[in-house]
C-alpha atoms as a PDB file:
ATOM      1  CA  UNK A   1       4.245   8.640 -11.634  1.00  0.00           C
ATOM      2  CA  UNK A   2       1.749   6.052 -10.133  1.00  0.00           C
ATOM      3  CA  UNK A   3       3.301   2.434  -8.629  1.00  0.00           C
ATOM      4  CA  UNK A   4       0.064   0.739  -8.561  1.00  0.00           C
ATOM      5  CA  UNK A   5      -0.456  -2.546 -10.575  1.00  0.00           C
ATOM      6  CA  UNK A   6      -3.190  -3.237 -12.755  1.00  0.00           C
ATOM      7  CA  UNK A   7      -3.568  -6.940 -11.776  1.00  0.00           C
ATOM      8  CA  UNK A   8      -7.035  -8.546 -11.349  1.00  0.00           C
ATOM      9  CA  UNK A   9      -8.219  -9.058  -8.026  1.00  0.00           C
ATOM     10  CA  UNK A  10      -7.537 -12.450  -6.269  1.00  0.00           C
ATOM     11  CA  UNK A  11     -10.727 -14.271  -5.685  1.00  0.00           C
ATOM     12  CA  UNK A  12     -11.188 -15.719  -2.133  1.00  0.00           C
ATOM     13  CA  UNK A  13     -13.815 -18.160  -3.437  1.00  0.00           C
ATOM     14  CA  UNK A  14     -14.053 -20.546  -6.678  1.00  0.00           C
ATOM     15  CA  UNK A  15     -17.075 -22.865  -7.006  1.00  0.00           C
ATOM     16  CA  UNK A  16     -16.134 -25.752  -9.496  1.00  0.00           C
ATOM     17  CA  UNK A  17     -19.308 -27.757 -11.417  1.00  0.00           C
ATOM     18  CA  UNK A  18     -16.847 -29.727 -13.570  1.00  0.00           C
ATOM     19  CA  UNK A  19     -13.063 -31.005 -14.547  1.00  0.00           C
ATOM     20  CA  UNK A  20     -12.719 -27.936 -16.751  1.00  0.00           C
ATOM     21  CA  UNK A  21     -13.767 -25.516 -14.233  1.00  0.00           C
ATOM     22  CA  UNK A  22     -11.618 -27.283 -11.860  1.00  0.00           C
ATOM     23  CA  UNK A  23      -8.419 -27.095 -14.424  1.00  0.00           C
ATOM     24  CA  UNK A  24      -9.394 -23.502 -15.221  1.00  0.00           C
ATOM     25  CA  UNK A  25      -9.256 -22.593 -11.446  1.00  0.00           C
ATOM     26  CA  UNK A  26      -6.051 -24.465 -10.699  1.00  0.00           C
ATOM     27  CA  UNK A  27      -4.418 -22.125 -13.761  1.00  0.00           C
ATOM     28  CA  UNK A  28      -5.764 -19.412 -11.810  1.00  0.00           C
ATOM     29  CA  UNK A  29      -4.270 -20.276  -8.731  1.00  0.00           C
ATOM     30  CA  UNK A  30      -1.038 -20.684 -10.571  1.00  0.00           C
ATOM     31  CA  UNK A  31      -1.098 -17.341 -12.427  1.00  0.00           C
ATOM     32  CA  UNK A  32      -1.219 -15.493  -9.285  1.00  0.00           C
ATOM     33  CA  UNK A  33       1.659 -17.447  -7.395  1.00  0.00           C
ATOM     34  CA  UNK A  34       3.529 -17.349  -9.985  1.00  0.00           C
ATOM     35  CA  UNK A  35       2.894 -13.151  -9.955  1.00  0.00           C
ATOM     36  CA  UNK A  36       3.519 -12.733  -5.872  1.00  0.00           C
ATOM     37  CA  UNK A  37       6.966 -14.833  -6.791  1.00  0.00           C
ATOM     38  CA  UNK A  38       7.829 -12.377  -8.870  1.00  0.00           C
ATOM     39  CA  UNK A  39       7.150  -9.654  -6.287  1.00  0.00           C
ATOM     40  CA  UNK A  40       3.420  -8.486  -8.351  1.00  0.00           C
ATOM     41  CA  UNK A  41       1.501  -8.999  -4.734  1.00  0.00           C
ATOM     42  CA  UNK A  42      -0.633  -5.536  -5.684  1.00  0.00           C
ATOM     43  CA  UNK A  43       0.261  -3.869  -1.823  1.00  0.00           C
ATOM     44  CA  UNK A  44       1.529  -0.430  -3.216  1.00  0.00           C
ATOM     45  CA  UNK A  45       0.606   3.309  -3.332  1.00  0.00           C
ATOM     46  CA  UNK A  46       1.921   6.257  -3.824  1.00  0.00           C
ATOM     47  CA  UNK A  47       0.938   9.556  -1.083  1.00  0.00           C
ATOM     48  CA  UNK A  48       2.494  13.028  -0.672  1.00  0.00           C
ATOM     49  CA  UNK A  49       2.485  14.438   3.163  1.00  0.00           C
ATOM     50  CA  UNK A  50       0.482  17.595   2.924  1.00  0.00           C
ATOM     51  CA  UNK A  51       2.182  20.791   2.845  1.00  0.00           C
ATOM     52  CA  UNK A  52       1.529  23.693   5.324  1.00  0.00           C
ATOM     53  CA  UNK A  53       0.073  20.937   7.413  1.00  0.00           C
ATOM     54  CA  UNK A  54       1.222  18.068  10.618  1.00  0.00           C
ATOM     55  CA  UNK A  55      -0.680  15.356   9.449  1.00  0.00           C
ATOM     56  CA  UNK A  56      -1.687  13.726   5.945  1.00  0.00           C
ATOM     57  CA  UNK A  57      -4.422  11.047   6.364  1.00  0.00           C
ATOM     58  CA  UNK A  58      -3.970   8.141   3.921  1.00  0.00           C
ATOM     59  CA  UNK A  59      -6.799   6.349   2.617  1.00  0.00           C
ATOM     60  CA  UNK A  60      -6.688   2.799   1.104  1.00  0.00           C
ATOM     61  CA  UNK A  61      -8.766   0.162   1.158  1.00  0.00           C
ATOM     62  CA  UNK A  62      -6.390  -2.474   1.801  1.00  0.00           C
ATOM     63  CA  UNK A  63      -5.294  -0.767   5.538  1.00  0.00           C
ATOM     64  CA  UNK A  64      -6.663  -2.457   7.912  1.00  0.00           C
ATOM     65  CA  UNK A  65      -5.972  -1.700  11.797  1.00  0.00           C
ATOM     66  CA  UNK A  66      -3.077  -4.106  12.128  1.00  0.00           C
ATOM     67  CA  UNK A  67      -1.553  -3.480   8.917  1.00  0.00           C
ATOM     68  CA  UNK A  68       2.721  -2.483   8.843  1.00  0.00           C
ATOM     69  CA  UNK A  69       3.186   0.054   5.810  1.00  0.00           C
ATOM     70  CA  UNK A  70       6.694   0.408   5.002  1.00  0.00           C
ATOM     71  CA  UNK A  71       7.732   3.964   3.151  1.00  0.00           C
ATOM     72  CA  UNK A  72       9.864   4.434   0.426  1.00  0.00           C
ATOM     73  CA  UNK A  73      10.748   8.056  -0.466  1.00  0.00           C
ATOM     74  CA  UNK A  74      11.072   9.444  -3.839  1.00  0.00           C
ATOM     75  CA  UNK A  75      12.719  12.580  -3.148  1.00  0.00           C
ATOM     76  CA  UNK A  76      15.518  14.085  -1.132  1.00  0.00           C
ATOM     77  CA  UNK A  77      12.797  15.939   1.433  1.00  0.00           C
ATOM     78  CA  UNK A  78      10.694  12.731   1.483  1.00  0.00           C
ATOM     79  CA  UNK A  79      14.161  10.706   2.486  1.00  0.00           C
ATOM     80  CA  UNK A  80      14.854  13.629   5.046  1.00  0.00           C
ATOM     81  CA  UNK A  81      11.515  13.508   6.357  1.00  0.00           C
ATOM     82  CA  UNK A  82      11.481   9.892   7.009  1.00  0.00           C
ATOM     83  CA  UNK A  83      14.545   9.350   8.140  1.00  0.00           C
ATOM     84  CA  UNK A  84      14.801  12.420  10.847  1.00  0.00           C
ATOM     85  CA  UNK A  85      12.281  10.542  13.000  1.00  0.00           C
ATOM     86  CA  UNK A  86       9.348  13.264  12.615  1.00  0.00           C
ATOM     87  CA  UNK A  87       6.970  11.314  10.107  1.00  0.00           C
ATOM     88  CA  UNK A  88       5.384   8.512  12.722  1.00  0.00           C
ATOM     89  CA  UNK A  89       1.821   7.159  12.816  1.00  0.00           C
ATOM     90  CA  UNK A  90      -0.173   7.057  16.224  1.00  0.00           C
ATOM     91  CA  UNK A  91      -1.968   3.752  17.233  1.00  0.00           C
ATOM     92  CA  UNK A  92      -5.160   5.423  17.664  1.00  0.00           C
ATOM     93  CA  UNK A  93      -4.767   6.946  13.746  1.00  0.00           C
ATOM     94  CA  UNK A  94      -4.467   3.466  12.519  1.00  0.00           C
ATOM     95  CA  UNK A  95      -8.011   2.512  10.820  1.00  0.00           C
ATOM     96  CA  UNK A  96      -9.469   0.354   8.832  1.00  0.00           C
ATOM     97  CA  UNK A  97      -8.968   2.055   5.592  1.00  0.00           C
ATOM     98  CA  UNK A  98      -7.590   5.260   6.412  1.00  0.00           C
ATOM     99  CA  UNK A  99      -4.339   5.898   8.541  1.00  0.00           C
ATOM    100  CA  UNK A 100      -3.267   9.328   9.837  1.00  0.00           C
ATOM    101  CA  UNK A 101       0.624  10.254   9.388  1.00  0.00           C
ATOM    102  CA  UNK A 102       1.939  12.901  11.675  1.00  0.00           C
ATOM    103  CA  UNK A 103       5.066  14.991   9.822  1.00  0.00           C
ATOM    104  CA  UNK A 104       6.747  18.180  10.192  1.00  0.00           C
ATOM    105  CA  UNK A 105       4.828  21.073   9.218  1.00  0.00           C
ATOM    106  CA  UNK A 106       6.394  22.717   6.618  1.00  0.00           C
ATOM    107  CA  UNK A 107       5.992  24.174   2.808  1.00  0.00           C
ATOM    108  CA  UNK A 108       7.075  21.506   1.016  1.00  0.00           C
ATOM    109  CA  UNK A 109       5.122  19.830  -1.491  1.00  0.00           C
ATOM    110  CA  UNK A 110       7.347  17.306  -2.694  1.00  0.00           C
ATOM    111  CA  UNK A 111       7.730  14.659   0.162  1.00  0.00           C
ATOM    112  CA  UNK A 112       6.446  11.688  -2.139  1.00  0.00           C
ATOM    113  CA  UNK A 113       6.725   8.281  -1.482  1.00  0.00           C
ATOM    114  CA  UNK A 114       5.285   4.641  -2.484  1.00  0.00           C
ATOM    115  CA  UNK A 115       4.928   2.144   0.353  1.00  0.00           C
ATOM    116  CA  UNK A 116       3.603  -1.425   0.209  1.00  0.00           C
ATOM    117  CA  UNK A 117       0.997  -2.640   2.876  1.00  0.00           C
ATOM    118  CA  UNK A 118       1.943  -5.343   4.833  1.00  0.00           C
ATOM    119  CA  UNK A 119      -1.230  -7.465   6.818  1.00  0.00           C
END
């Protein structure tokens, strides 16, 4: 059950030599607009808080230090997890890349959710 999108990455740089090259990377441009209208931005994941544990470290290229994830659970203990205020994230386990998430400590193993990165 993966959430993740299979849409090429956004180049940050085009170099145009001609009027075709400079129509080609205007289409470009468009394409991916048109895809973050339509709510394709490529900012989701999908983790599962470790079981038998307190904290489940998420890694992800696209974290960076000021980043805002927002969860979305999949399941009832995921929902119950989230929303009974013991799944949090410290400042100081907020990395570039990797992100530790304090939770209860318990034997589940099916507290999934997707969230989206944000920043």
């Amino acid at each position: 059950m993966s959430h993740t999108h299979n849409h090429p990455p956004i180049q940050t740089v085009t170099l145009v030599k001609s009027f075709e090259e400079v129509t080609r990377a205007l289409k470009n441009i468009i394409t991916v607009v048109n895809r973050m209208n339509r709510g394709g931005i490529s900012c989701t994941g999908e983790v599962t808080l470790t079981a038998n544990a307190a904290t489940t470290t998420l890694t992800d290229d696209r974290l960076a230090v000021g980043s805002v994830l927002v969860f979305d659970p999949m399941t009832a203990n995921a929902a119950t997890e989230l929303y009974g205020g013991t799944m949090y994230i410290l400042e100081a386990n907020r990395n570039n890349k990797s992100w530790v998430i304090t939770h209860a400590n318990n034997a589940q193993t099916d507290r999934t959710f997707v969230y989206a990165i944000i920043g």
